[in-house]
C-alpha atoms as a PDB file:
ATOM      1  CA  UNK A   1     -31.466 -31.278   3.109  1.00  0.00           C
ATOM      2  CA  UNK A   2     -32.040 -28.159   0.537  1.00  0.00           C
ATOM      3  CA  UNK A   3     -30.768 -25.896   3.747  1.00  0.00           C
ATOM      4  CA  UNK A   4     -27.684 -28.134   3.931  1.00  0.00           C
ATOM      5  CA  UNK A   5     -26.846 -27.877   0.142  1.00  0.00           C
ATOM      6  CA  UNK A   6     -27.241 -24.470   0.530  1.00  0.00           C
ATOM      7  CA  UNK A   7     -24.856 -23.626   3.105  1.00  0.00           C
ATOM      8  CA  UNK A   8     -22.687 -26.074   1.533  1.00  0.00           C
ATOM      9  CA  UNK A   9     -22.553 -24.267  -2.132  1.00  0.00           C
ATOM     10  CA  UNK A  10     -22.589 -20.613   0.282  1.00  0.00           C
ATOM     11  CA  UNK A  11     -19.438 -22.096   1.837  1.00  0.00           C
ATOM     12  CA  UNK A  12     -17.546 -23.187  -0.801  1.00  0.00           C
ATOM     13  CA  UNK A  13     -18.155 -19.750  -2.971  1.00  0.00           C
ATOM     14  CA  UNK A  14     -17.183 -17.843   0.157  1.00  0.00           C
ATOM     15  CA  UNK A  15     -13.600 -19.486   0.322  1.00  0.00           C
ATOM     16  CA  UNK A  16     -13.208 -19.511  -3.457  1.00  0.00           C
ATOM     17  CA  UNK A  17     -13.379 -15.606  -3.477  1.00  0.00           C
ATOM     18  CA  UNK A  18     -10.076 -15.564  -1.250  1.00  0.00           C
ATOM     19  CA  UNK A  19      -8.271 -12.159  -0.961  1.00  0.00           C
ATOM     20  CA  UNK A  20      -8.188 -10.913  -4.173  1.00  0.00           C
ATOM     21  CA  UNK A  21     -11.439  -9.174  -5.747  1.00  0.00           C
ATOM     22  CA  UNK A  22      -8.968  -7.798  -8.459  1.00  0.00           C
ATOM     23  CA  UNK A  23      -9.308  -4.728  -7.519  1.00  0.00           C
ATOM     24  CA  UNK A  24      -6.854  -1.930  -8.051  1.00  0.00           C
ATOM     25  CA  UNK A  25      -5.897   1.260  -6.864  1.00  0.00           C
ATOM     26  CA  UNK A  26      -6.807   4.203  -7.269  1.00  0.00           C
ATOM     27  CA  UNK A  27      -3.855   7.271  -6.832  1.00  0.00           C
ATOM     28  CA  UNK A  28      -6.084   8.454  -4.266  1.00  0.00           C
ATOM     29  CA  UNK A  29      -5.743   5.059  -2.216  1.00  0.00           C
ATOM     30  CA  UNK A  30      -2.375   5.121  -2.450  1.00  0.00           C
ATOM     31  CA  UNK A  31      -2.008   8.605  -1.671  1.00  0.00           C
ATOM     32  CA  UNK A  32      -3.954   7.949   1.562  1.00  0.00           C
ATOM     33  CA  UNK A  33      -1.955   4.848   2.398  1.00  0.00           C
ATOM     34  CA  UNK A  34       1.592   6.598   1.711  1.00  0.00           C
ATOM     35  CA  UNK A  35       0.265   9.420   3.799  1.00  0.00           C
ATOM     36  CA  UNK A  36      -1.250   6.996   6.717  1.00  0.00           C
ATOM     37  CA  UNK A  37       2.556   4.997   7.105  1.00  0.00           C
ATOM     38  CA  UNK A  38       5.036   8.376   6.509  1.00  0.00           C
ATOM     39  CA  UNK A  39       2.964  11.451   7.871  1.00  0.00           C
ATOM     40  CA  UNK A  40       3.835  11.642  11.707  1.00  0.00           C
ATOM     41  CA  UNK A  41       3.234  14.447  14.262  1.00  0.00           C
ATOM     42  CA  UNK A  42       5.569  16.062  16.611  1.00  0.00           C
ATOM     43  CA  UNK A  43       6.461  14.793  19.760  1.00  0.00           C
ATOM     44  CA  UNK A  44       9.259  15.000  21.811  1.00  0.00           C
ATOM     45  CA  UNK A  45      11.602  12.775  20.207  1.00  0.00           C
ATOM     46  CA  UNK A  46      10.522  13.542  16.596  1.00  0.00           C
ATOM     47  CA  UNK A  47      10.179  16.845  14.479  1.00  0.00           C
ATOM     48  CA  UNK A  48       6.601  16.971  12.258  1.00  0.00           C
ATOM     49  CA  UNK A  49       6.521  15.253   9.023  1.00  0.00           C
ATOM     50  CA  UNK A  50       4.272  15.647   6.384  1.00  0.00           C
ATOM     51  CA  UNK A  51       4.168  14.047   2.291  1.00  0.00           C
ATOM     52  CA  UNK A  52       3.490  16.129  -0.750  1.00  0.00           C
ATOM     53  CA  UNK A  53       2.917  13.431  -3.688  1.00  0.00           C
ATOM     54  CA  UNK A  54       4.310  14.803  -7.198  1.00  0.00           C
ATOM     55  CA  UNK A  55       3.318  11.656  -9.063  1.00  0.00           C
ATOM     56  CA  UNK A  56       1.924   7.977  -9.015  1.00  0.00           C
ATOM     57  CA  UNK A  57       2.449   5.771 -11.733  1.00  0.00           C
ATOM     58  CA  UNK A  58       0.900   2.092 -11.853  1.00  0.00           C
ATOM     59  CA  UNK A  59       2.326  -0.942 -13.633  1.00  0.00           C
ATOM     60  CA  UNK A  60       1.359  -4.671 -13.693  1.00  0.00           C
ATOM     61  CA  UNK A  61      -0.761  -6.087 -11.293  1.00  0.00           C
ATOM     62  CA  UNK A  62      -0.700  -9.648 -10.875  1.00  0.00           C
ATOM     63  CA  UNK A  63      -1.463 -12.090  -7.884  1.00  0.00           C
ATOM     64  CA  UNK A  64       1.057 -12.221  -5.312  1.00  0.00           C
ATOM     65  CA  UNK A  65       3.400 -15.262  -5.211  1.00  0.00           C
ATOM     66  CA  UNK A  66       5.170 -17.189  -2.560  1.00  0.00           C
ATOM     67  CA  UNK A  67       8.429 -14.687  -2.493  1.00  0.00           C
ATOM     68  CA  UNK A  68       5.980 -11.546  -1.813  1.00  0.00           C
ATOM     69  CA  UNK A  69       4.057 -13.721   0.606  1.00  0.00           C
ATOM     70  CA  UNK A  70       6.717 -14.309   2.871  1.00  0.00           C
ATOM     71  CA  UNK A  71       7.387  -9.821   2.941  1.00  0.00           C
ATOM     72  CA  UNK A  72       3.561 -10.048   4.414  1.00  0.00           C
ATOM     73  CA  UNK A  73       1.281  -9.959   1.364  1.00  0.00           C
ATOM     74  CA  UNK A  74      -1.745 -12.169   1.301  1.00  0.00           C
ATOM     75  CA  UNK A  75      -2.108 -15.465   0.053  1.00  0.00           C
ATOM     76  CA  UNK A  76      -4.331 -14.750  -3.562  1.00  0.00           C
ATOM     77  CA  UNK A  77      -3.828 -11.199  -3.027  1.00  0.00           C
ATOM     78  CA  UNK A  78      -3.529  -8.958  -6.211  1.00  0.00           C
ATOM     79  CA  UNK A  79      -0.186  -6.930  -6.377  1.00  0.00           C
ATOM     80  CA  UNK A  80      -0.041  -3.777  -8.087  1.00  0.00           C
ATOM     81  CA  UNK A  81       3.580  -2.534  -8.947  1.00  0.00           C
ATOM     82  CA  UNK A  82       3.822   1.806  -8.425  1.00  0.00           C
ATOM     83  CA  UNK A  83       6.408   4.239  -8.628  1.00  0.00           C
ATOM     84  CA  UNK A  84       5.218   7.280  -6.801  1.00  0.00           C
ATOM     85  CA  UNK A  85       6.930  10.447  -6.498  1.00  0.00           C
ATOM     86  CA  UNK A  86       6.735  12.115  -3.777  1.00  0.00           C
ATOM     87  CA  UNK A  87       8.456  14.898  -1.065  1.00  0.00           C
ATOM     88  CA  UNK A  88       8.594  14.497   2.528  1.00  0.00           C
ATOM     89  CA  UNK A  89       8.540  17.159   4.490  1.00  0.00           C
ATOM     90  CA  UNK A  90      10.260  17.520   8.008  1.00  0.00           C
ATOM     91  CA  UNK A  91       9.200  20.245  10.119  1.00  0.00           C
ATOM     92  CA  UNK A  92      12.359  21.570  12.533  1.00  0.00           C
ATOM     93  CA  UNK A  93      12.243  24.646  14.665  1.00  0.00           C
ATOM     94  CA  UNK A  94      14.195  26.873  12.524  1.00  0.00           C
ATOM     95  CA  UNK A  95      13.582  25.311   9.037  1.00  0.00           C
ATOM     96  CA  UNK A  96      11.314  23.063   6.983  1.00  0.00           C
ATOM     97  CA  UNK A  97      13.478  19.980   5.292  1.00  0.00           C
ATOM     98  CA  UNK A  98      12.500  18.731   1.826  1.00  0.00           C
ATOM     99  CA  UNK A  99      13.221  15.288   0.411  1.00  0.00           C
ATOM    100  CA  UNK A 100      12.064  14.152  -2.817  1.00  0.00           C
ATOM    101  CA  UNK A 101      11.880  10.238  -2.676  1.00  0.00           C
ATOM    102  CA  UNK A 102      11.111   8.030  -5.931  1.00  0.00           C
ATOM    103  CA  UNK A 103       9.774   4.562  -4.608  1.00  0.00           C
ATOM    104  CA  UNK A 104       8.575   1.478  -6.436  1.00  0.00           C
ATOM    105  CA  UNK A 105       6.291  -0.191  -4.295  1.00  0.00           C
ATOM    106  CA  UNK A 106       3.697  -3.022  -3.940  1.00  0.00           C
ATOM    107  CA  UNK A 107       0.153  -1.755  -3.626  1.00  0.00           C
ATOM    108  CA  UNK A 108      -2.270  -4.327  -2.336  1.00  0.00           C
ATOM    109  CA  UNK A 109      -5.493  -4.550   0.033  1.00  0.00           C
ATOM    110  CA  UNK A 110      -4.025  -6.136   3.281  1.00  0.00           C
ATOM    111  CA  UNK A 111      -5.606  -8.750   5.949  1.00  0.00           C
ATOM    112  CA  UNK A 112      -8.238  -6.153   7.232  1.00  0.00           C
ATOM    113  CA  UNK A 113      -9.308  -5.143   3.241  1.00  0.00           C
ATOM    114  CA  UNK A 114      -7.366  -1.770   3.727  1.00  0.00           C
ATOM    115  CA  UNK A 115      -4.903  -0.813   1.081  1.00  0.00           C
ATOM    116  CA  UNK A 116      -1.236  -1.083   1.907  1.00  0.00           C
ATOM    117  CA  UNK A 117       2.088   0.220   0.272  1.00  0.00           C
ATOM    118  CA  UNK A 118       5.409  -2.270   0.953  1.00  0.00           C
ATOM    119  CA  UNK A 119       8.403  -0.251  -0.221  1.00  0.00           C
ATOM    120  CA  UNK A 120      10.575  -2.020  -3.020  1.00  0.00           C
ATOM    121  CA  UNK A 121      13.271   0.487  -3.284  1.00  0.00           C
ATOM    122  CA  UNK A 122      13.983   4.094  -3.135  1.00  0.00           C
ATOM    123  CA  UNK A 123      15.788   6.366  -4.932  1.00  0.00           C
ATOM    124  CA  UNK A 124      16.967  10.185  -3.578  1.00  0.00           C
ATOM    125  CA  UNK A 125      17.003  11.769  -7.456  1.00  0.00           C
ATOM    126  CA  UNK A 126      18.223  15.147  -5.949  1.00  0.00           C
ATOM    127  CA  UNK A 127      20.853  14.473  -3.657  1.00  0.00           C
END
């Protein structure tokens, strides 16, 4: 009966933690993230492309609500607003292109506890 109570308790404490640890990111995890989704290598069909981030600055976190939820972020998951500033890079035969991008973005661990960046908007300051 103890074992039972045990497992029981275990259970329940296990599905009360849900997604969120409230844990936030670092710049360094969102570095790697924004380089992981935007950093691409040549192929045939597509020219190299590399990210140079100039800045990353966080805002609120909260937990994520039903709106965000139905974009793909987890149920209980804890949101952290960013606008990073960064350059991306594309790599052509004759010349290197240079973009500087301003996003605000949603930073949050996703279903396999990895961080993930979903793009809010972007701005193009110097075109």
């Amino acid at each position: 009966m103890k074992q039972l109570l045990f497992f029981a308790v275990i259970a329940l404490l296990t599905s009360c933690s849900g997604g969120s640890d409230g844990e936030k990111p670092t710049k360094d995890d969102v570095t790697k993230a924004l380089k992981l989704s935007w950093e691409k290598a040549a192929s045939t069909t597509a020219s190299k492309s590399t990210v140079t981030v100039n800045d990353i600055q966080f805002g609120i976190s909260e937990e994520s609500n039903y709106a965000q939820q139905l974009e793909g972020v987890p149920k209980e998951g804890l949101i952290t607003n960013a606008k990073i500033d960064f350059t991306e890079n594309i790599f052509y035969n004759d010349e290197t292109k240079h973009t500087r991008r301003i996003m605000t973005a949603w930073v949050y661990k996703n279903q396999f506890d990895e961080w993930a960046i979903m793009n809010t908007y972007t701005a193009y300051p110097d075109n």
